[in-house]
Protein backbone atom coordinates (compact mmCIF):
# COMPACT_ATOMS: atom_id res chain seq x y z
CA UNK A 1 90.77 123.38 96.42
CA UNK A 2 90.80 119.77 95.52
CA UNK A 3 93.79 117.82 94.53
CA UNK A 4 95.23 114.87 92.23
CA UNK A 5 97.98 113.07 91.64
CA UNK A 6 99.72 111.20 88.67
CA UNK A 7 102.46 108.92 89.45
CA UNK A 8 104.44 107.64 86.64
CA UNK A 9 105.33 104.25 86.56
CA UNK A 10 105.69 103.28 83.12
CA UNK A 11 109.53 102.46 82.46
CA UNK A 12 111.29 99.35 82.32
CA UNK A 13 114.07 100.27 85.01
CA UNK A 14 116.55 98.19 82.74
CA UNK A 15 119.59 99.08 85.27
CA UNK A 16 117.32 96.52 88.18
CA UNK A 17 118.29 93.68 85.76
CA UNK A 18 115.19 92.12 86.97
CA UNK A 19 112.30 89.85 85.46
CA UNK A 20 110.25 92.08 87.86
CA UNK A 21 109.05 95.31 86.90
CA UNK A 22 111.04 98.39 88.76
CA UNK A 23 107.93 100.07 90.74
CA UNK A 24 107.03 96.21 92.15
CA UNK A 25 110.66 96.29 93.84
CA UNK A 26 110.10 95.53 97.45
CA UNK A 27 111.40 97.99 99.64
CA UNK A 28 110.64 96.47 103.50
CA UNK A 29 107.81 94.52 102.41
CA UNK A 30 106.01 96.91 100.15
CA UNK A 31 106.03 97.50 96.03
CA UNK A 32 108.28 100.52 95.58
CA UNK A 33 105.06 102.41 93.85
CA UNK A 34 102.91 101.71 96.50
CA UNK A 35 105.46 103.63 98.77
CA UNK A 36 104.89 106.40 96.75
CA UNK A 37 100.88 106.09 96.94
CA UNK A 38 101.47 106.18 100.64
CA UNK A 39 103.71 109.71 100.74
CA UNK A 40 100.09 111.10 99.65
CA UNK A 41 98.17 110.16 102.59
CA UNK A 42 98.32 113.57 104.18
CA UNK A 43 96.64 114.69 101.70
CA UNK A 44 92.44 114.66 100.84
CA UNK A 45 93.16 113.17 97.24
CA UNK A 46 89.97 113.15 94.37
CA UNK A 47 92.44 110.62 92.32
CA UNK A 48 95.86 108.91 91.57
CA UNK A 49 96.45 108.33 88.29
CA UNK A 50 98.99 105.83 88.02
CA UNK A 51 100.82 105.84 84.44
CA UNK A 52 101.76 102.22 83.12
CA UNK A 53 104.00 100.79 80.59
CA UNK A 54 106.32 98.49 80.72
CA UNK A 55 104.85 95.50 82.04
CA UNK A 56 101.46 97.32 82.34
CA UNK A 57 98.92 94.41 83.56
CA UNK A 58 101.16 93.23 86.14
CA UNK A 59 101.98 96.30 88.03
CA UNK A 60 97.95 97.36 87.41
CA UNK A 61 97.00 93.93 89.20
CA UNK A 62 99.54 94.31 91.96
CA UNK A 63 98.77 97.68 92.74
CA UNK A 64 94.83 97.21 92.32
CA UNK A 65 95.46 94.82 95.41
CA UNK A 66 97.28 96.78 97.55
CA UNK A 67 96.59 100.30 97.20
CA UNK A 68 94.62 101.77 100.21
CA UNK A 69 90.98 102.92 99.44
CA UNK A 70 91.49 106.78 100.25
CA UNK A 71 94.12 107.12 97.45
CA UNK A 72 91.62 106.31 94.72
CA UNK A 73 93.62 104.80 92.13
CA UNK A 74 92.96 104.57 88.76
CA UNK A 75 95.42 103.50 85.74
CA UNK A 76 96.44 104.81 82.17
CA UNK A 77 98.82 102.94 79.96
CA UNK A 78 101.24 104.51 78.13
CA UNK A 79 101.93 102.65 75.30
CA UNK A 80 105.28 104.11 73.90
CA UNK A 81 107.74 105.54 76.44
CA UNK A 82 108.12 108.98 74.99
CA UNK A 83 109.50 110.64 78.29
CA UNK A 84 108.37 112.25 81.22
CA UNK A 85 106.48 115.29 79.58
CA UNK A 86 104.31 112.54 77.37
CA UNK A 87 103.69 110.19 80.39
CA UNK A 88 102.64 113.34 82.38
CA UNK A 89 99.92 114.55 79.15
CA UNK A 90 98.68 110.70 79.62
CA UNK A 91 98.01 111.11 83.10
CA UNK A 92 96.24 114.82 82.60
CA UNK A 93 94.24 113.62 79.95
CA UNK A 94 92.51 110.60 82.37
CA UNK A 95 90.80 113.66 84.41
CA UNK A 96 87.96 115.10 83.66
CA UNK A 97 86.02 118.01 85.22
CA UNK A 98 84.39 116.15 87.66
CA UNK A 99 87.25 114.63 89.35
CA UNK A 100 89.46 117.97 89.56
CA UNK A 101 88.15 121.88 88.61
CA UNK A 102 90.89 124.17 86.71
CA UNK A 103 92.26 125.44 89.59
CA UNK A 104 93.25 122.27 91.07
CA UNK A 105 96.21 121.07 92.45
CA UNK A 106 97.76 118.14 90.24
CA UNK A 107 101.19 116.26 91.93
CA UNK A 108 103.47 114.33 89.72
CA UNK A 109 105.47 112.02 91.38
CA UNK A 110 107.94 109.33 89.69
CA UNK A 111 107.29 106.31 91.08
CA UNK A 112 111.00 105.45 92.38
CA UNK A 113 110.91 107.34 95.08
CA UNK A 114 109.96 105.32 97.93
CA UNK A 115 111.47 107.28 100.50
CA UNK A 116 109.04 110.14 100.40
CA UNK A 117 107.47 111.02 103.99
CA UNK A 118 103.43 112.27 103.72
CA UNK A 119 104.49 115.63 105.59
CA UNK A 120 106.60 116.79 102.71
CA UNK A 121 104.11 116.52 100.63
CA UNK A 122 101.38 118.06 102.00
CA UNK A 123 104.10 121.06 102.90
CA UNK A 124 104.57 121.18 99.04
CA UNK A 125 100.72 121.61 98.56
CA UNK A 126 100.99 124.16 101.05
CA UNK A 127 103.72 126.03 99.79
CA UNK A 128 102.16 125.57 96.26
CA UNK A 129 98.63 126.61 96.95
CA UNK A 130 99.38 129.60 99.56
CA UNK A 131 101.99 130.63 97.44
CA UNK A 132 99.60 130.87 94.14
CA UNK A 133 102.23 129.25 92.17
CA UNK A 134 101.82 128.05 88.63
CA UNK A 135 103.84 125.36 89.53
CA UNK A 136 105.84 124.61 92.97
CA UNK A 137 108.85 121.91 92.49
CA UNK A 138 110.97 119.68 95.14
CA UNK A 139 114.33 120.30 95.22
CA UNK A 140 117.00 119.03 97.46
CA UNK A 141 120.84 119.98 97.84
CA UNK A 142 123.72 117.45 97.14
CA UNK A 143 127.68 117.06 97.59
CA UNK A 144 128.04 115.80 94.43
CA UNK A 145 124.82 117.04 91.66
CA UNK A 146 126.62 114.92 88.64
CA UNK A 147 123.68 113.62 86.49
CA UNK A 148 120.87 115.66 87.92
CA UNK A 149 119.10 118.64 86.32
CA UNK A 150 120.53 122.17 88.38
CA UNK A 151 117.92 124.61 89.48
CA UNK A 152 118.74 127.68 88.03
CA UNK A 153 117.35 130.94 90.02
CA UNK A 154 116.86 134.31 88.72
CA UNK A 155 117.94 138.02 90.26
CA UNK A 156 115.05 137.77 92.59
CA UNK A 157 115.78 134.09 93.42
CA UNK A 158 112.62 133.04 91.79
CA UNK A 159 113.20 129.56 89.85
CA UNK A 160 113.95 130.27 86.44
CA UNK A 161 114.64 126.65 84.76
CA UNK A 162 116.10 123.16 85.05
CA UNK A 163 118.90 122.61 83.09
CA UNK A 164 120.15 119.05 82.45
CA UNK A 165 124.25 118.25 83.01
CA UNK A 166 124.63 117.50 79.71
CA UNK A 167 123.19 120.94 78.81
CA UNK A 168 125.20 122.82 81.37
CA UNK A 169 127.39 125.96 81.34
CA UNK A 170 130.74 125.46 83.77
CA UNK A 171 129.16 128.03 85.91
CA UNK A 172 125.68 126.12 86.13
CA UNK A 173 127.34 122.61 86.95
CA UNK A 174 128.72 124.00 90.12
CA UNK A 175 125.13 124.44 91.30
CA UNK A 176 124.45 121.93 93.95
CA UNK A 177 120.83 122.29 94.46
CA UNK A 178 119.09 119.56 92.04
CA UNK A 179 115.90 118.78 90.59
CA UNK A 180 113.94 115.64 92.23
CA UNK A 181 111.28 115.47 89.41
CA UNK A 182 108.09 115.55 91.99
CA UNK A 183 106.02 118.75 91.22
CA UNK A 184 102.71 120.79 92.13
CA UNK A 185 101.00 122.17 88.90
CA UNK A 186 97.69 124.47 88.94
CA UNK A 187 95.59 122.15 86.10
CA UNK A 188 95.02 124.85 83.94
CA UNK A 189 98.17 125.85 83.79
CA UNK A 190 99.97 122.54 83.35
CA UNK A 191 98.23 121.44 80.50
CA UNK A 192 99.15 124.16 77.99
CA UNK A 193 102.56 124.13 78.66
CA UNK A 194 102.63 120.66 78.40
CA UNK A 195 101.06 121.30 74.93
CA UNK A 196 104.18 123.60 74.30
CA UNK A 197 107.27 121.50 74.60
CA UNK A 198 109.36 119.87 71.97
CA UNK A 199 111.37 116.41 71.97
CA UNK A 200 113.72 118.40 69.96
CA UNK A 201 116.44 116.57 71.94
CA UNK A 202 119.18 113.26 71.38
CA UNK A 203 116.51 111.52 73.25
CA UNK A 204 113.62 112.43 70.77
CA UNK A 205 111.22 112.87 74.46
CA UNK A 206 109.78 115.20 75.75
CA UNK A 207 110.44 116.15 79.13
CA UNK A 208 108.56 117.40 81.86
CA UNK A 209 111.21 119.67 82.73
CA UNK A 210 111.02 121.72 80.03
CA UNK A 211 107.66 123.29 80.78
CA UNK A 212 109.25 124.86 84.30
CA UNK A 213 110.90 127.20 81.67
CA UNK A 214 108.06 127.87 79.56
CA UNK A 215 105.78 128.95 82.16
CA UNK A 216 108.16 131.19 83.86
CA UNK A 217 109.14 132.87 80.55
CA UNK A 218 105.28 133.69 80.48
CA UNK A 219 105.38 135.39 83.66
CA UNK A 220 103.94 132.76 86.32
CA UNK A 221 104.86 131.92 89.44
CA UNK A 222 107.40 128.89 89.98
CA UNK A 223 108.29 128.13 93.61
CA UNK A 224 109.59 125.75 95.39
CA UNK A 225 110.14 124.24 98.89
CA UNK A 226 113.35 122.08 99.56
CA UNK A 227 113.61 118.25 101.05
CA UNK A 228 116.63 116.40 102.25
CA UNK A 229 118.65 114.10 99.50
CA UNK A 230 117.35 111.05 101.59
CA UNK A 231 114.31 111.76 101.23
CA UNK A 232 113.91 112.36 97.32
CA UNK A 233 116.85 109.62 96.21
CA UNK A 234 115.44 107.57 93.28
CA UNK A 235 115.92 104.18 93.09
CA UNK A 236 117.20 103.02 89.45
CA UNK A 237 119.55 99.93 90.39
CA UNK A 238 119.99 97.68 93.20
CA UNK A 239 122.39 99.28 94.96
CA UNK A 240 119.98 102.16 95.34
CA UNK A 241 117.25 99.83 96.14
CA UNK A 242 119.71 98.81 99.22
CA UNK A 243 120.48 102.18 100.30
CA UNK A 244 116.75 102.95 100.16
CA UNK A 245 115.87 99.69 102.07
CA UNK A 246 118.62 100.54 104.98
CA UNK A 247 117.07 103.99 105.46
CA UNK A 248 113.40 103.12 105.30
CA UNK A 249 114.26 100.41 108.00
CA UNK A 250 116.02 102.83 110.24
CA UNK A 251 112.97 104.63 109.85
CA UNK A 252 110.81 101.78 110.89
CA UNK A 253 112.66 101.04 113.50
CA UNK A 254 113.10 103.99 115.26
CA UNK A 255 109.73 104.08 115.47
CA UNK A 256 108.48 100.96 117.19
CA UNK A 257 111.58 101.83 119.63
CA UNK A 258 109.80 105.32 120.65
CA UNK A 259 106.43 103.41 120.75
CA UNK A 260 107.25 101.01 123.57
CA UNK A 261 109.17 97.90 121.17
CA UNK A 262 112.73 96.57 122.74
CA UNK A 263 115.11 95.98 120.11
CA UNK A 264 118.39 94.56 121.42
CA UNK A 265 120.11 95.29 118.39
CA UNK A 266 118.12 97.50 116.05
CA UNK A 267 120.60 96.91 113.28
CA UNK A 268 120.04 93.15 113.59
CA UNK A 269 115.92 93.53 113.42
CA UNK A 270 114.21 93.80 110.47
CA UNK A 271 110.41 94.95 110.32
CA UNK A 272 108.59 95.16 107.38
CA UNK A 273 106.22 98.28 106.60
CA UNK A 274 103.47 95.87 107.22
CA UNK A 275 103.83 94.12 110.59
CA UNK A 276 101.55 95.64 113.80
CA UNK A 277 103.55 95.47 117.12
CA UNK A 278 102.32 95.77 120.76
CA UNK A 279 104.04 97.68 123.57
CA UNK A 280 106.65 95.60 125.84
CA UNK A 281 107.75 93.41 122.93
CA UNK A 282 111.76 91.98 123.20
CA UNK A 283 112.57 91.74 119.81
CA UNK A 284 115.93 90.04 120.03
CA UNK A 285 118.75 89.88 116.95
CA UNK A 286 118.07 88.18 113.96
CA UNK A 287 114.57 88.96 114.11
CA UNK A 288 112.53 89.37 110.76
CA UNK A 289 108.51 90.21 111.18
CA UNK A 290 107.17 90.55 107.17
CA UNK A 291 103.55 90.54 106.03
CA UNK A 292 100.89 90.77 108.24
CA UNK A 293 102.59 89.45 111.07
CA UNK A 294 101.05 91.30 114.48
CA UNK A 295 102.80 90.57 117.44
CA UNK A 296 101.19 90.75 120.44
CA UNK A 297 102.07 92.99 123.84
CA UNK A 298 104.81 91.45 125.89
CA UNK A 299 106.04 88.96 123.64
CA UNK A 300 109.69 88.26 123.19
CA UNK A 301 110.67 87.31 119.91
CA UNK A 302 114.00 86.00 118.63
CA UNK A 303 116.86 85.36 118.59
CA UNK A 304 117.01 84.25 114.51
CA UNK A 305 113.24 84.10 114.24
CA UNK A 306 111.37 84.81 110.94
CA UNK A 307 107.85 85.38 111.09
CA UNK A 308 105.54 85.97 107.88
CA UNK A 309 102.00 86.63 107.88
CA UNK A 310 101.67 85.71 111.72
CA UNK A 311 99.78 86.58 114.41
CA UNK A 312 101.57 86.24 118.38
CA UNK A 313 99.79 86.42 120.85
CA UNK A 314 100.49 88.63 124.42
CA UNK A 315 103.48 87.03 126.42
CA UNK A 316 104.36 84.30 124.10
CA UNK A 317 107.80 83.31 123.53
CA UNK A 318 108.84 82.42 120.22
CA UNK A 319 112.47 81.79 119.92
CA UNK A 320 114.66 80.12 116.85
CA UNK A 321 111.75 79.84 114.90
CA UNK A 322 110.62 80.11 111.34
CA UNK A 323 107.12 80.46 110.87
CA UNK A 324 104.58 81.61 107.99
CA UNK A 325 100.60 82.14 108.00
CA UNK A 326 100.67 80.25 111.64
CA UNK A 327 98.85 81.33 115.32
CA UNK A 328 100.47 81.33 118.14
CA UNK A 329 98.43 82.06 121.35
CA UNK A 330 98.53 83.96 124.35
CA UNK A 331 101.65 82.44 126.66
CA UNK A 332 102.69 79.65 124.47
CA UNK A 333 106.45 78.97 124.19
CA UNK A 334 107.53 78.38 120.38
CA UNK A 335 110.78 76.61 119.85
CA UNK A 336 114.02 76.77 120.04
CA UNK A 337 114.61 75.03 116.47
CA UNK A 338 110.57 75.06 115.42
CA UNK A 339 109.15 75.54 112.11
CA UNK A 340 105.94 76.35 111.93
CA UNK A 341 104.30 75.47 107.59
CA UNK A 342 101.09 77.71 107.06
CA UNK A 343 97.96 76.97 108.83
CA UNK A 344 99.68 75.71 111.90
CA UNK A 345 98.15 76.88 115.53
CA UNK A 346 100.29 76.63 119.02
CA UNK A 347 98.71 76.85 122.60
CA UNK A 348 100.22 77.27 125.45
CA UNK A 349 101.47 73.75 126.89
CA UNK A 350 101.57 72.71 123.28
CA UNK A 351 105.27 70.98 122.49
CA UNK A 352 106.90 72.69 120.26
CA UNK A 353 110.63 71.32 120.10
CA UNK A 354 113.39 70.94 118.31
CA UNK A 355 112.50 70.57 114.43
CA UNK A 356 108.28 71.17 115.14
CA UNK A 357 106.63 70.96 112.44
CA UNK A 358 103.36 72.34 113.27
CA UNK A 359 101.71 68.84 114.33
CA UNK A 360 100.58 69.12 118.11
C-alpha cells in the first residue's frame, strides 16, 4: 500500500513576530518544516506535498534546497488561507493516480511540529493501515488541554469527534486527551468528506477537524494511536520555538553521548542537527558545532569554541576558537584566542595564536 504526505505550511505564524516565515524557524540548525519532512523518513513515501502561502517562493526555494531526495517533495500554493480543511483539499488535489491508488495512505502533518520522531509515524501508518481505519489521528494527553480540540470517544471507546474549547460542554473541557492535528486518511475516503464540510463558523474556514465527525457518523473506522505532549507540541511563538529547541538538543545530545562523544557539560554543548561527530571526541563547555561541521575521532574541542561549516580532523585540538567554512588537519593545535574567516586551512605545526586570523 503506498503512501503520501501533505504538510501544510502555508500560514503567516503572526505570533513569531518575525520578517521570516514560521516553517523557516531554525530549530538546531534546521528550517522547522524540514524537521517535519524528516519525521517521515521511516516511511517508503511516493510524495510530500508541501502546502504554501504566506511567503510562498521563499519557503519553496529554501526547502527545494534542503529537502532530502527520498521524501520527494513537491509544492502547491494556497493562495487564500481558508483553514486547515481548504489547505488539506489543495494538497489532495496535487495527486493524481499515478502517484497514490485509492486505497492509499495520505498523512497530514502541520508543519510546526518539529519535534516529531520517524518511529511515531510509521507506528501511526501501522496502526492506521492494520487497523483498516478510515482515518487514524495522533493524540496526546495534557495537564492543562486549554485551547486544544478534546477527543471525544464513544460507548465503545471508538473516536467519535474533535470538539474545539470554544465549542465545549463543561463535561467535554475536562477531557485531557487533545487533538495534535497530524492524521492518516485512506484517499478515497478523505476526499469526500473533505467535500462535505462547511466554514459555517466565526472563522468563515473550514477545518480539517470537522471531517473526523463526518466520517464516523457514516459508519467508518476512526482510530487512533497516542504520542507524548513533547513530542506533538506546536511551535506558534518564540517561546515555543525555545522549548522546542531545548528538547530537540537534549535529544541530540544524548545521542552523540551513547555513541562514543564526551560532553563535559551537556547543557553547555550545543550541536546542531547537522554536524557529523567521531568517537573519542572531548567536547568541552561552550562548545557550538552548526552546519556541516564534522569533527573528527579524538579531537577535543572547546572550551567557548564555535565551529560552522568545518571539518576537524582526528586528534586535533581546537580550543577558544571561532571558526567558519575552515580545515583543520589531523593533530594540529587551533588557538587559544584564534579566529579562523572562511577558506582558512591549519596543519599541524602551523601557529595559530592569540587573535589568528587564518594567515599561516
Amino acid at each position: 500500500m503506498s503512501i503520501a504526505a501533505i504538510v501544510l505550511a502555508a500560514g503567516e505564524g503572526t505570533r513569531m513576530k518575525s520578517a521570516r516565515p514560521k516553517p523557516l524557524h531554525l530549530i538546531c540548525g534546521r528550517p522547522m518544516v524540514l524537521h517535519v519532512i524528516h519525521a517521515l523518513a521511516g516511511l517508503d513515501i511516493e510524495r510530500t506535498v508541501v502546502v504554501v502561502g504566506h511567503a510562498a517562493e521563499r519557503v519553496t526555494k529554501k526547502v527545494q534546497e534542503q529537502a532530502p531526495d527520498w521524501a520527494n517533495v513537491s509544492f502547491v500554493e494556497q493562495r487564500v488561507q481558508r483553514g486547515t480543511g481548504d489547505a488539506t483539499i489543495v494538497g489532495l488535489a496535487s495527486f493524481s493516480n499515478d502517484d497514490i491508488d485509492d486505497t492509499s495512505t495520505v498523512l497530514v502533518l502541520p508543519g510546526d511540529t518539529p519535534l516529531l520522531r520517524p518511529e511515531t509515524i510509521s507506528a501511526l501508518v501501522t496502526t492506521h493501515e492494520e487497523s483498516s481505519n478510515a482515518a487514524t489521528l495522533l493524540s496526546t494527553v495534557v495537564n492543562d488541554p486549554s485551547g486544544y480540540g478534546r477527543i471525544v470517544r464513544g460507548r465503545e471507546g471508538q473516536v467519535a469527534r474533535i470538539v474545539e474549547q470554544k465549542d465545549a460542554s463543561l463535561e467535554e473541557t475536562s477531557i485531557t486527551e487533545i487533538n495534535t492535528s497530524i492524521y492518516a486518511f485512506r484517499r478515497d475516503l478523505l476526499g469526500p468528506a473533505l467535500r462535505r464540510i462547511s466554514n459555517n463558523n466565526s472563522q468563515a474556514e473550514y477545518y480539517l477537524t470537522d471531517i473526523v465527525e463526518g466520517l464516523a457518523k457514516m459508519g467508518h473506522r476512526i482510530g487512533s494511536l497516542q504520542a507524548t505532549p513533547n513530542e506533538t507540541a506546536g511551535v506558534n511563538d518564540r517561546w515555543q520555538l525555545a522549548l522546542a529547541e531545548a528538547e530537540l538538543r537534549s535529544r541530540i545530545n544524548k545521542n552523540w553521548l551513547l555513541h562514543g562523544v564526551t560532553m563535559l557539560d551537556s547543557q553547555q554543548t550545543f550541536i546542531d542537527v547537522t554536524v557529523d561527530i567521531g568517537r573519542d571526541v572531548t567536547l568541552y563547555p561552550g562548545t557550538i558545532l552548526q552546519g556541516d561541521t564534522i569533527i573528527g575521532e579524538g579531537s577535543e574541542i572547546g572550551p567557548s569554541t564555535r565551529l560552522t561549516d568545518c571539518v576537524v580532523g582526528f586528534g586535533a585540538i581546537v580550543q577558544n576558537t571561532v571558526a567558519r567554512e575552515s580545515e583543520i588537519g589531523p593533530g594540529a593545535v587551533v588557538g587559544p584566542f584564534a579566529s579562523l574567516p572562511p577558506g582558512s586551512c591549519v596543519n599541524k605545526g602551523q601557529h595559530t595564536g592569540a587573535f589568528y586570523n587564518g594567515q599561516s
